[in-house]
C-alpha atoms as a PDB file:
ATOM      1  CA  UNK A   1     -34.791-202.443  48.739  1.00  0.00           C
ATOM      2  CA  UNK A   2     -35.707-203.187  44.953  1.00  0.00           C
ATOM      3  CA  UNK A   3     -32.908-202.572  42.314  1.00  0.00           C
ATOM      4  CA  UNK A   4     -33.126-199.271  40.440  1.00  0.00           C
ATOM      5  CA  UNK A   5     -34.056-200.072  36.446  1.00  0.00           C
ATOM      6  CA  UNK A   6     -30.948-199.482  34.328  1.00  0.00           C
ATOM      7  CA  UNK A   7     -31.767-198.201  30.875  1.00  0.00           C
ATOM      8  CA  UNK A   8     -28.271-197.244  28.922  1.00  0.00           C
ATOM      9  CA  UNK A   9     -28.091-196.131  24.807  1.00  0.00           C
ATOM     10  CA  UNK A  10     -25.135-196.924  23.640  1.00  0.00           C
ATOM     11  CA  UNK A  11     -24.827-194.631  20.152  1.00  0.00           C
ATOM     12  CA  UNK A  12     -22.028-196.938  19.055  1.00  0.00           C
ATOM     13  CA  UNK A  13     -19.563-195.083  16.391  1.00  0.00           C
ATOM     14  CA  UNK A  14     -23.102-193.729  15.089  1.00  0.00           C
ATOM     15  CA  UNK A  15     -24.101-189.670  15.119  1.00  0.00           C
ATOM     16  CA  UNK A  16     -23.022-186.480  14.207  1.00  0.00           C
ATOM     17  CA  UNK A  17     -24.113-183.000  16.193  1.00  0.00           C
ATOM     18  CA  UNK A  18     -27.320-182.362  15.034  1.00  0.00           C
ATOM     19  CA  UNK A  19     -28.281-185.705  16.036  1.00  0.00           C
ATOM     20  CA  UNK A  20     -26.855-186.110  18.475  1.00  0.00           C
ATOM     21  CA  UNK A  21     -28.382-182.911  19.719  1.00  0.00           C
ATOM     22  CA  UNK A  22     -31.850-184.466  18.707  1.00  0.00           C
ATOM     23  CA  UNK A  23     -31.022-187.522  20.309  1.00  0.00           C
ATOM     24  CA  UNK A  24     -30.972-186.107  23.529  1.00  0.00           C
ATOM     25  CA  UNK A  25     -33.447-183.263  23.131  1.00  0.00           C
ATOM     26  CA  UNK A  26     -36.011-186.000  22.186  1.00  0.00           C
ATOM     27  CA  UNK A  27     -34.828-187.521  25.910  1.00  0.00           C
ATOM     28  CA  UNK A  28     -35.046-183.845  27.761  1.00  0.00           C
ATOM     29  CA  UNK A  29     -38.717-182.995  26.848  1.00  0.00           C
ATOM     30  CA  UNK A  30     -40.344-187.188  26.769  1.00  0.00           C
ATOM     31  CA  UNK A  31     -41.778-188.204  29.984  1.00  0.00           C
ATOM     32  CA  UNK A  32     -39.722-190.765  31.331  1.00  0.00           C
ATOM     33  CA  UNK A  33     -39.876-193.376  34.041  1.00  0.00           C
ATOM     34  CA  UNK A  34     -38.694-191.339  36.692  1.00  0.00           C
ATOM     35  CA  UNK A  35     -37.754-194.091  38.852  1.00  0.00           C
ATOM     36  CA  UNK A  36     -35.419-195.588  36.021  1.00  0.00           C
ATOM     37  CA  UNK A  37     -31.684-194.539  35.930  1.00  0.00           C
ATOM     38  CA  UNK A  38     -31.079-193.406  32.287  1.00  0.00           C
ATOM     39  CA  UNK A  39     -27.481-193.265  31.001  1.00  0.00           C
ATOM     40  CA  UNK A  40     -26.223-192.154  27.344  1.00  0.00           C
ATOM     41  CA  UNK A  41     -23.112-193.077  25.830  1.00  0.00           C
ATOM     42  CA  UNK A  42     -22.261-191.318  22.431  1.00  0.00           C
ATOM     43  CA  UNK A  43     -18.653-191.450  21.005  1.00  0.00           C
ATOM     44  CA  UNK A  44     -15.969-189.990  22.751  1.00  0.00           C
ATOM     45  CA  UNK A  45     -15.783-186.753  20.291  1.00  0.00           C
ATOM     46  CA  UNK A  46     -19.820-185.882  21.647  1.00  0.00           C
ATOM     47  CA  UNK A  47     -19.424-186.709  25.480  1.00  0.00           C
ATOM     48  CA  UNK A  48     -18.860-182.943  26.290  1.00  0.00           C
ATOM     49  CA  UNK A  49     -21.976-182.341  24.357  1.00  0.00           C
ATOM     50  CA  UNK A  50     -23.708-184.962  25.393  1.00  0.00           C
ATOM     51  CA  UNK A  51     -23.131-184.027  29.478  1.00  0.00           C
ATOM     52  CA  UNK A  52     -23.411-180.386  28.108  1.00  0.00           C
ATOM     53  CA  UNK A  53     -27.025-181.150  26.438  1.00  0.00           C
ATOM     54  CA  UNK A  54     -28.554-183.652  28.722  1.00  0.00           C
ATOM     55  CA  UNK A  55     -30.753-182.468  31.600  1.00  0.00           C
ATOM     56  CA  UNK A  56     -29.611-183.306  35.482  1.00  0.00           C
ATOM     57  CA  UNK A  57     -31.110-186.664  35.231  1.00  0.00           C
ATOM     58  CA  UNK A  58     -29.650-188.291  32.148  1.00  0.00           C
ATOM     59  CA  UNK A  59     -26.213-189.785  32.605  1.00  0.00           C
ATOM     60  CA  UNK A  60     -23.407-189.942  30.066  1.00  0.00           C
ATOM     61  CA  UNK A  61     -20.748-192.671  29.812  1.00  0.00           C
ATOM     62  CA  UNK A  62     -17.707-193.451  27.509  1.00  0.00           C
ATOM     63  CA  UNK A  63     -17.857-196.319  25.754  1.00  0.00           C
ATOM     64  CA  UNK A  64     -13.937-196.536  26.372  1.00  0.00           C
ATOM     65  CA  UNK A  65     -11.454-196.045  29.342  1.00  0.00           C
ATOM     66  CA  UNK A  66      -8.124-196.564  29.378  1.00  0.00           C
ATOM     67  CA  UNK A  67      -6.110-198.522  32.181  1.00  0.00           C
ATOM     68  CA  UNK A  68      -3.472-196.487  32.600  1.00  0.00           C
ATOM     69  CA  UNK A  69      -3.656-192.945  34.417  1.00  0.00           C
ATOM     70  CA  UNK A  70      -2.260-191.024  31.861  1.00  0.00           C
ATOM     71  CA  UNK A  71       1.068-190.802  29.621  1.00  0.00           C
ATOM     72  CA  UNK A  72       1.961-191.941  25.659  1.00  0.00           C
ATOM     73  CA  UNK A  73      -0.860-193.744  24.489  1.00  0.00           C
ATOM     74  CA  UNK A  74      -2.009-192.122  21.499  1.00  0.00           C
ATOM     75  CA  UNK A  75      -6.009-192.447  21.047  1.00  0.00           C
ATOM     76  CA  UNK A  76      -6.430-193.284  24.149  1.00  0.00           C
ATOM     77  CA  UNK A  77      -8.681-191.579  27.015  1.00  0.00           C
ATOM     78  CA  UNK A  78      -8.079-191.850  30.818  1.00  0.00           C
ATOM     79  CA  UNK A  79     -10.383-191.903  33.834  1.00  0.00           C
ATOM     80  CA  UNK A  80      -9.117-188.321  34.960  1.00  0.00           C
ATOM     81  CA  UNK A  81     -10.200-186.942  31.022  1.00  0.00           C
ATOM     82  CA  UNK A  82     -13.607-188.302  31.683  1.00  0.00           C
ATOM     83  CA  UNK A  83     -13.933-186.979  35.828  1.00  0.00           C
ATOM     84  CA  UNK A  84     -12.634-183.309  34.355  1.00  0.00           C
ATOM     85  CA  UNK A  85     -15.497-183.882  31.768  1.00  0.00           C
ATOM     86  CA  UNK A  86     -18.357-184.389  34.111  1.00  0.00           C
ATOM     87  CA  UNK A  87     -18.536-188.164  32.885  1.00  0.00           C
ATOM     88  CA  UNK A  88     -19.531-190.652  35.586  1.00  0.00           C
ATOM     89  CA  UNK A  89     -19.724-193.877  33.584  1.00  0.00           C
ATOM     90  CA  UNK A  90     -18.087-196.055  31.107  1.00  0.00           C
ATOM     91  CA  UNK A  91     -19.051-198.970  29.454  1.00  0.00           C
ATOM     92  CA  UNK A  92     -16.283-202.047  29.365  1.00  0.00           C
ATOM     93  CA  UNK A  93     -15.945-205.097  27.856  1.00  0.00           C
ATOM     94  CA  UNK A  94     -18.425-204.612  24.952  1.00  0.00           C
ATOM     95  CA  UNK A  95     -18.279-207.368  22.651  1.00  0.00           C
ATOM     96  CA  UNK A  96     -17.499-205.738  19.627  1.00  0.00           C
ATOM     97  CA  UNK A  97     -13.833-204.600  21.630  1.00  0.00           C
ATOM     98  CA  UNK A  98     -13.542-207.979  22.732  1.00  0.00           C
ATOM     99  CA  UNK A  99     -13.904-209.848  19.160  1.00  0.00           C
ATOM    100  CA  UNK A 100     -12.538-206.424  16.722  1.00  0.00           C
ATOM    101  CA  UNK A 101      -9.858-205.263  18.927  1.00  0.00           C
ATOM    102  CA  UNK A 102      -9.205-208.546  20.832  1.00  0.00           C
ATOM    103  CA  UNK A 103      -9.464-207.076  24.218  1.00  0.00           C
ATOM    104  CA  UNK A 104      -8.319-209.859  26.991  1.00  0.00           C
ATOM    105  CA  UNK A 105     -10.954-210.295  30.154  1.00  0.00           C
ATOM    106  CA  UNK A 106      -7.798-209.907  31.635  1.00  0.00           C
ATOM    107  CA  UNK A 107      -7.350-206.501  30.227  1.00  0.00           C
ATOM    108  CA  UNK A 108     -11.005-205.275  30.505  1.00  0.00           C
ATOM    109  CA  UNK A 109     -10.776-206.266  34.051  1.00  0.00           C
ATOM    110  CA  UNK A 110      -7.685-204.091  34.796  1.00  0.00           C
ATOM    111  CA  UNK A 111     -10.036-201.243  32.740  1.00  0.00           C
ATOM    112  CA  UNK A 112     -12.582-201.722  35.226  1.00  0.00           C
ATOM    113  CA  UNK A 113     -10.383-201.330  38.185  1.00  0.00           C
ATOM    114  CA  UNK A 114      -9.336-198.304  36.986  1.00  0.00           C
ATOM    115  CA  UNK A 115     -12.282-196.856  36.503  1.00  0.00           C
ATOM    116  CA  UNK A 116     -13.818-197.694  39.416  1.00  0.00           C
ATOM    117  CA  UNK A 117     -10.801-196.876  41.285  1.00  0.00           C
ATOM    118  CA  UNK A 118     -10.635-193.427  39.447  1.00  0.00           C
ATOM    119  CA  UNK A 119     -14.268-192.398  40.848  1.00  0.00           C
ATOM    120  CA  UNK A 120     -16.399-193.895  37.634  1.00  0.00           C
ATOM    121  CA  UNK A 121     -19.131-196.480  37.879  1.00  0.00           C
ATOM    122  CA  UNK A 122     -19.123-199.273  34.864  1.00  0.00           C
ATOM    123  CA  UNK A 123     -20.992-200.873  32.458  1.00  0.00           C
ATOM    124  CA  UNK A 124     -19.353-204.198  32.400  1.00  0.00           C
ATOM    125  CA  UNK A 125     -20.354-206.170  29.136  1.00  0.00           C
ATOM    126  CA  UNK A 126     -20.261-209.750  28.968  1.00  0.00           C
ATOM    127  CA  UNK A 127     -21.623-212.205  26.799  1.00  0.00           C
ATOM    128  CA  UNK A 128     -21.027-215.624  24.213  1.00  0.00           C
ATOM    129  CA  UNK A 129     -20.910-216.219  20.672  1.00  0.00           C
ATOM    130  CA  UNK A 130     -23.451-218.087  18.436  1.00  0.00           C
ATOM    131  CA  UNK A 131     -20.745-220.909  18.569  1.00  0.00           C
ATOM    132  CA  UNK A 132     -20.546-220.967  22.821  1.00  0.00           C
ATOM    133  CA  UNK A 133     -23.912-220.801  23.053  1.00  0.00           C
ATOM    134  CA  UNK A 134     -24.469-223.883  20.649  1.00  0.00           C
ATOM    135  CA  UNK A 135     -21.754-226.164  22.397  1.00  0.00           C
ATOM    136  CA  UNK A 136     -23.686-224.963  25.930  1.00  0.00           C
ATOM    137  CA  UNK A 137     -20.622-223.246  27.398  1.00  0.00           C
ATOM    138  CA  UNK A 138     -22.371-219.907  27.958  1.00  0.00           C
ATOM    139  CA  UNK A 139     -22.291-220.311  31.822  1.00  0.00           C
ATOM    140  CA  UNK A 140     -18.902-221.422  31.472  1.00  0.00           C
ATOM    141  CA  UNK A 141     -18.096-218.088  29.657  1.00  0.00           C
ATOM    142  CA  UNK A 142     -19.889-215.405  31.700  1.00  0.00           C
ATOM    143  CA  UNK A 143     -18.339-217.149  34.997  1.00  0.00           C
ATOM    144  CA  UNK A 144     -14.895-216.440  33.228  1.00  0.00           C
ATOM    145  CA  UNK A 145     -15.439-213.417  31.904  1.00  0.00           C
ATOM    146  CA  UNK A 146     -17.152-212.187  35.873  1.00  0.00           C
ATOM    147  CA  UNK A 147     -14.171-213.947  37.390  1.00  0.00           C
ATOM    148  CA  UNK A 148     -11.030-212.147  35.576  1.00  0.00           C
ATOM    149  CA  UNK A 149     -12.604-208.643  37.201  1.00  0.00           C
ATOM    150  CA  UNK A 150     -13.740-210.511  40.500  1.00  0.00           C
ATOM    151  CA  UNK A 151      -9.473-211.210  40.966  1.00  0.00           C
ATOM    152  CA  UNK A 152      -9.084-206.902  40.521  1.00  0.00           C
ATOM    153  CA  UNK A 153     -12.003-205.465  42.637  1.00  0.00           C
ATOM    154  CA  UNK A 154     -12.623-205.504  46.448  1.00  0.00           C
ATOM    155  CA  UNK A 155     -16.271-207.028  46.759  1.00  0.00           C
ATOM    156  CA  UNK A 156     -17.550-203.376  48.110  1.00  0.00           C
ATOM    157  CA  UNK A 157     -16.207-201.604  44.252  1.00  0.00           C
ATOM    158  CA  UNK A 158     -19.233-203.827  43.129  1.00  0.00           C
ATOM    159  CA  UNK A 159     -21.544-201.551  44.279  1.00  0.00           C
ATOM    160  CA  UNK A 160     -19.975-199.367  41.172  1.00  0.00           C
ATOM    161  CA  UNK A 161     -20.975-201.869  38.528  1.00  0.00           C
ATOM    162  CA  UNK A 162     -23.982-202.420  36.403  1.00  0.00           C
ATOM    163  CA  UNK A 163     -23.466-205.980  34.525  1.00  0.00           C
ATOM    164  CA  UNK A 164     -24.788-205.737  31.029  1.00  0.00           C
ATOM    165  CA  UNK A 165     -25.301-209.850  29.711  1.00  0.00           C
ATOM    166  CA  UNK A 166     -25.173-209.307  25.990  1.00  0.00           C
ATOM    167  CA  UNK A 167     -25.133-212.165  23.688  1.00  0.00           C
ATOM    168  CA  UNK A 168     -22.796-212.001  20.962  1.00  0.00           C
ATOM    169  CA  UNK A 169     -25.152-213.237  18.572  1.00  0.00           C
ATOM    170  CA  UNK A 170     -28.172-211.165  19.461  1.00  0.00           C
ATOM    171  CA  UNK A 171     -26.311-207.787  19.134  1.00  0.00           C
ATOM    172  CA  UNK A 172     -26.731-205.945  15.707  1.00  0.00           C
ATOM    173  CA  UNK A 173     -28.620-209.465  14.201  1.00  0.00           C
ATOM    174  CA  UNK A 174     -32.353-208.924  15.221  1.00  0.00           C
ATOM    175  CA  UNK A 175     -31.492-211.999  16.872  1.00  0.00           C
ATOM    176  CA  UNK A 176     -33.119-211.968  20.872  1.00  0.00           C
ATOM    177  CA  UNK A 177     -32.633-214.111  23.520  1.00  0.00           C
ATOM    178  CA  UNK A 178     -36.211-215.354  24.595  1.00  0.00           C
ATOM    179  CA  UNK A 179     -37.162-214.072  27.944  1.00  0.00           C
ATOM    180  CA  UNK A 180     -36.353-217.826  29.220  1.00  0.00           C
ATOM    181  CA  UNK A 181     -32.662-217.878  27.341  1.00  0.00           C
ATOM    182  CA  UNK A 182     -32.297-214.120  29.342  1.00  0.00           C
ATOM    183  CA  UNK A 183     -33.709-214.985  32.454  1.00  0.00           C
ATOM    184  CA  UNK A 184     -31.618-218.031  33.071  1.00  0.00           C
ATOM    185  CA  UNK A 185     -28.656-216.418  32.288  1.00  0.00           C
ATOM    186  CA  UNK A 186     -29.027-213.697  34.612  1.00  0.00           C
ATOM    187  CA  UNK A 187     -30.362-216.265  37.322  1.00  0.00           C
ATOM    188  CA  UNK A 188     -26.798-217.970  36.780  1.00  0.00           C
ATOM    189  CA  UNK A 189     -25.310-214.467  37.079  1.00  0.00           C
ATOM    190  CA  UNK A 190     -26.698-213.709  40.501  1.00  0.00           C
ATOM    191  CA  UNK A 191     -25.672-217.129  41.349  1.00  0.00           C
ATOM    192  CA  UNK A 192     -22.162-216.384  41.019  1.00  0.00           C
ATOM    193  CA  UNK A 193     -22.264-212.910  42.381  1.00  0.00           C
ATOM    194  CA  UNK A 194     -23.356-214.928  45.792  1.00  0.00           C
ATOM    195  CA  UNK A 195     -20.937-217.571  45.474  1.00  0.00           C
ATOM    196  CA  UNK A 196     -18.091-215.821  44.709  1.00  0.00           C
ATOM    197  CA  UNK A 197     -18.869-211.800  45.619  1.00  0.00           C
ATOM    198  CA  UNK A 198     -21.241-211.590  48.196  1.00  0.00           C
ATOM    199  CA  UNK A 199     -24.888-212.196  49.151  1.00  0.00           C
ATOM    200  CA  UNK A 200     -25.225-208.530  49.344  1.00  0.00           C
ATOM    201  CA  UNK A 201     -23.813-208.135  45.684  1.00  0.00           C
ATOM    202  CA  UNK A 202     -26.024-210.570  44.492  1.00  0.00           C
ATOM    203  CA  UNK A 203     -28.666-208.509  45.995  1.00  0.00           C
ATOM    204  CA  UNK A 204     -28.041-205.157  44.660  1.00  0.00           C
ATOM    205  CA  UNK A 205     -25.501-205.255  41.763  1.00  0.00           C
ATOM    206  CA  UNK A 206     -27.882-204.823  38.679  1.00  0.00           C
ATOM    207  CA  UNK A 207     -27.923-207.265  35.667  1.00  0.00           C
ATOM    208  CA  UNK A 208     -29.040-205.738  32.573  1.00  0.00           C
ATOM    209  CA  UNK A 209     -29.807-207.395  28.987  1.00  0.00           C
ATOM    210  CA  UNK A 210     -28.715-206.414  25.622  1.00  0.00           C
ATOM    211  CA  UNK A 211     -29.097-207.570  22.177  1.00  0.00           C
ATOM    212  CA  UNK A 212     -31.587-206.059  19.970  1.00  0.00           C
ATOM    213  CA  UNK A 213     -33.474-204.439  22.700  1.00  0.00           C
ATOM    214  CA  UNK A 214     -36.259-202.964  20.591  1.00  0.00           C
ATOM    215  CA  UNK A 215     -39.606-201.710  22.185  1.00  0.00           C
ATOM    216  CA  UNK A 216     -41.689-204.338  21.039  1.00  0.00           C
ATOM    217  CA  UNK A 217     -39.494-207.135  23.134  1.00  0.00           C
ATOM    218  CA  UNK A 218     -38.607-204.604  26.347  1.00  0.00           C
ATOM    219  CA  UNK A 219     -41.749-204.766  28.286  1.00  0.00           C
ATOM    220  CA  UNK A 220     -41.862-209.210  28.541  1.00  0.00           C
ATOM    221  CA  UNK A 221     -37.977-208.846  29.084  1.00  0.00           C
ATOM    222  CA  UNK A 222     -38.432-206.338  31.952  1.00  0.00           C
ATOM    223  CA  UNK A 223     -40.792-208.735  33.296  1.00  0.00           C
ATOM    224  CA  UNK A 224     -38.150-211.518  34.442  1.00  0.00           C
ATOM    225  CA  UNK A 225     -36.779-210.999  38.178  1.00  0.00           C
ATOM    226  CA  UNK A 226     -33.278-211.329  37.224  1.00  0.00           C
ATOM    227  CA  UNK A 227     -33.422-208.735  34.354  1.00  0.00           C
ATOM    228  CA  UNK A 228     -32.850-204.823  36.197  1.00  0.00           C
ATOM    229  CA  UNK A 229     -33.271-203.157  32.649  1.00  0.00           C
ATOM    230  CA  UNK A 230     -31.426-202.769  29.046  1.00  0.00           C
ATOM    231  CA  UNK A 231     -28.167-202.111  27.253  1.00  0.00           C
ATOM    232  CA  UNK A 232     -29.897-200.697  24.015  1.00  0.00           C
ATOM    233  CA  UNK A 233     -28.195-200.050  20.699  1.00  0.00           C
ATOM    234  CA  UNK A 234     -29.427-199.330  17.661  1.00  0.00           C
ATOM    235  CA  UNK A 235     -33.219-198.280  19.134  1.00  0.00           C
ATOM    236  CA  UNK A 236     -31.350-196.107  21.542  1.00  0.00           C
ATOM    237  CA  UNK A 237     -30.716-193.826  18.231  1.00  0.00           C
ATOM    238  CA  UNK A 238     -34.415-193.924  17.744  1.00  0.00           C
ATOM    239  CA  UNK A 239     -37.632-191.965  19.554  1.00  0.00           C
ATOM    240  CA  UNK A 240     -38.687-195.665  20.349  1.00  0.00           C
ATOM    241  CA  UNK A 241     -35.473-195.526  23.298  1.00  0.00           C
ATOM    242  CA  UNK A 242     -38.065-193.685  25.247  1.00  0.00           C
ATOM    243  CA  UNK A 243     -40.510-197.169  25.293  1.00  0.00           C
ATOM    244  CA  UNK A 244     -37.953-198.990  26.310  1.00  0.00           C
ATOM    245  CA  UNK A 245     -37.247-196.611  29.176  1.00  0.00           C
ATOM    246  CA  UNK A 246     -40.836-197.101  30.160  1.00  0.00           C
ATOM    247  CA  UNK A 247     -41.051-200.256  29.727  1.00  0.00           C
ATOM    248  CA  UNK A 248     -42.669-201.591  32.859  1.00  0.00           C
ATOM    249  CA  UNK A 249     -45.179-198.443  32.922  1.00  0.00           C
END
């Protein structure tokens, strides 16, 4: 059975209401890709608006989860907040958490266990920077990164997973992997979800690419067979999100 297509917009610390509101009204009335899953994740403050806006078919995720069920820790948010909100995803590990607020694989693996544990599926972000890519240690780096949550989760909670490859020097820059760079990557991915998950993982869990996604590089990056759809940032605040949603029609 072919993997679904994974489109996800991640809003980033970026919209108010009314755009918010636009955002995803935009969404409701385009004509999407019916067979792609489509997930939105807009800053914590907009998530009940978000779930509360968005038709039956759009899902919402956090772009945060906590690993602890609940209890002092101020400005946090816990997997329970986001179940009693309707929220079915969250997206872990981005990059910009791992380099601003020096979050440990270590500590975005225990994340992921509790989400998954808690009932939520995850976007789990992985990636290099410029400087790992240049001294070839990006394999090195996704296989560490893939093998700090591979120690927390049973090989069945990776059926709950979407992995999102983002390059750290492709997100925000304008800056894209070539559909080679992307491909081989994923490939390597795959690899090590067979090796050290399962054959059936390697099968079904879905690898998705991000790094200025825009919709004039989506449709030859959706072409790869190691590439199940898109992490999108910035365009994902844009009308153009909907190309990249269809971007193998």
């Amino acid at each position: 059975m072919p993997r679904q297509f994974f489109v996800g917009g991640n809003f980033k610390m970026n919209g108010v209401t009314d755009t918010i509101t636009s955002i995803i009204k935009n969404l409701n009335e385009a004509k999407l890709d019916p067979s792609v899953e489509v997930v939105i994740s807009p800053s914590a403050l907009y998530l009940l608006l978000a779930r509360q806006t968005a038709n039956s078919k759009i899902g919402v995720a956090a772009q945060n989860v906590f690993d602890k069920p609940n209890g002092a820790f101020t400005g946090e948010i816990s997997v329970e907040q986001l179940k009693d909100a309707k929220i079915d995803w969250a997206i872990i590990g981005h990059s910009e958490r791992r380099v601003i607020l020096k979050e440990t694989d270590e500590f975005i693996a225990r994340k992921t266990k509790a989400a998954i544990d808690g009932g939520l599926s995850v976007i789990l972000c992985i990636g290099e920077t410029l400087e790992e890519r240049e001294a070839g240690k990006t394999i090195d780096v996704v296989r560490r990164q893939l093998t700090a949550v591979a120690k927390e989760l049973s090989k069945e909670q990776w059926q709950k997973v979407v992995i999102a490859y983002e390059p750290v020097w492709a997100i925000g820059t304008g800056k894209v992997a070539t559909t080679e760079q992307a491909q081989e990557v994923h490939a390597a991915i795959r690899k090590w979800l067979s090796d050290d998950v399962s054959a059936e993982a390697s099968e079904n869990v879905r690898i998705i690419y991000g790094g200025s996604v825009s919709e004039k590089n989506c449709r030859e990056l959706a072409k790869q067979p190691d590439v199940d759809g898109f992490l999108v940032g910035g365009a994902s605040l844009k009308p153009a999100f909907v190309d990249i949603v269809n971007a193998r029609l």
